[in-house]
Protein backbone atom coordinates (compact mmCIF):
# COMPACT_ATOMS: atom_id res chain seq x y z
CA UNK A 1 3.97 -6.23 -10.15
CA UNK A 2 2.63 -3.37 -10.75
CA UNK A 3 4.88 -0.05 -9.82
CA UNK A 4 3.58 3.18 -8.30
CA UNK A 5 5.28 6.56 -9.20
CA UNK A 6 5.54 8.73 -6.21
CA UNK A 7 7.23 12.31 -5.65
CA UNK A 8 7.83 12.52 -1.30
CA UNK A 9 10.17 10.16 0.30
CA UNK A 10 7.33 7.80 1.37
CA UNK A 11 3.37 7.17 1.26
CA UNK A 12 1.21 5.64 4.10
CA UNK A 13 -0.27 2.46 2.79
CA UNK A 14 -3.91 3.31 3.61
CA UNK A 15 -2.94 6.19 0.82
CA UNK A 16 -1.10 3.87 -1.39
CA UNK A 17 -4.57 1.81 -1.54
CA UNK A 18 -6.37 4.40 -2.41
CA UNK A 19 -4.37 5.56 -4.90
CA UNK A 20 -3.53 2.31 -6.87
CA UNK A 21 -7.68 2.13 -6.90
CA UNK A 22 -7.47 -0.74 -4.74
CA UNK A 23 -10.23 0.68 -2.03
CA UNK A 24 -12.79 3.36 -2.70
CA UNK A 25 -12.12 4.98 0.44
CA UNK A 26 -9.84 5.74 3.95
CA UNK A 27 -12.60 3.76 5.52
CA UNK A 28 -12.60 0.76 4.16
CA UNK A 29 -8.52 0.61 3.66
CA UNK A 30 -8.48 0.97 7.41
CA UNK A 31 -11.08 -1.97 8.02
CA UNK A 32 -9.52 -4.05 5.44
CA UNK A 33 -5.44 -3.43 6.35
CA UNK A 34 -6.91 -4.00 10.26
CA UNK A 35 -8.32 -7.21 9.19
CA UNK A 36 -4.75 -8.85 8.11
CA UNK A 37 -5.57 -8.19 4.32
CA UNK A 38 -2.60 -6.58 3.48
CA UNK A 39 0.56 -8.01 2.88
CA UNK A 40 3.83 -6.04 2.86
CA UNK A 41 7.06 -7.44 2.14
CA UNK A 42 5.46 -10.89 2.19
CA UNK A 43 3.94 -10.45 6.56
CA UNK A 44 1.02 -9.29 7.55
CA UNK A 45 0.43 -5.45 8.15
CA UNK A 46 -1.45 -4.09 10.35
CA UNK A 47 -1.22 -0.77 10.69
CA UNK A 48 -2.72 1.54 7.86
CA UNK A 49 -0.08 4.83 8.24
CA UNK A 50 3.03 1.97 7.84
CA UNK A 51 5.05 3.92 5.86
CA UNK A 52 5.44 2.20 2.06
CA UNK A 53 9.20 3.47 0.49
CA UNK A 54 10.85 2.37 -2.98
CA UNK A 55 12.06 -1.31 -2.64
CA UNK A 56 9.00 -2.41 -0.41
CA UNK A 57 6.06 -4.55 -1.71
CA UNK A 58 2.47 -4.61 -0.98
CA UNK A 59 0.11 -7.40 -1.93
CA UNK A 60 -3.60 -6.59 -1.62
CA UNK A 61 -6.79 -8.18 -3.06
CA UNK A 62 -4.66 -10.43 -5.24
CA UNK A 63 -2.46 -7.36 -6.78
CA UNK A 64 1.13 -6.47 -5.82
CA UNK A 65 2.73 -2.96 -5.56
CA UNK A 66 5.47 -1.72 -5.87
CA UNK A 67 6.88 2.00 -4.96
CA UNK A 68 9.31 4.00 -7.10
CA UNK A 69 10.41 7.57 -7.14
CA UNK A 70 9.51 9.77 -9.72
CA UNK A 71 12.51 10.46 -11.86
């Protein structure tokens, strides 16, 4: 798993896509996470502004995320 530093209380996933490097843009994360590609916490998301926090975990195009706070 692979674990993403953030430094607000949450991050949208659509955001959290972008950022790991996972899409190239808003666009396609929205297509993609509308399509049933995205996994979090093991079910299917749907929605692209679902709102990732520490302890959650996102699997996407084979890769799984996790959230932490920044120290």
């Amino acid at each position: 798993m692979r674990e993403i530093t953030i430094t607000t209380e949450f991050i949208k996933l659509q955001d959290l896509l972008k950022f790991a490097g996972l899409v190239e843009t808003g666009g396609e994360a929205k297509e993609r996470v509308q399509s049933g590609e995205a996994l979090v916490n093991g079910e299917p998301c749907f929605q692209r502004g679902r709102k990732i926090r520490p302890g959650d975990a996102v699997s996407f195009a084979g890769e799984t995320l996790g959230v932490k706070y920044a120290d």
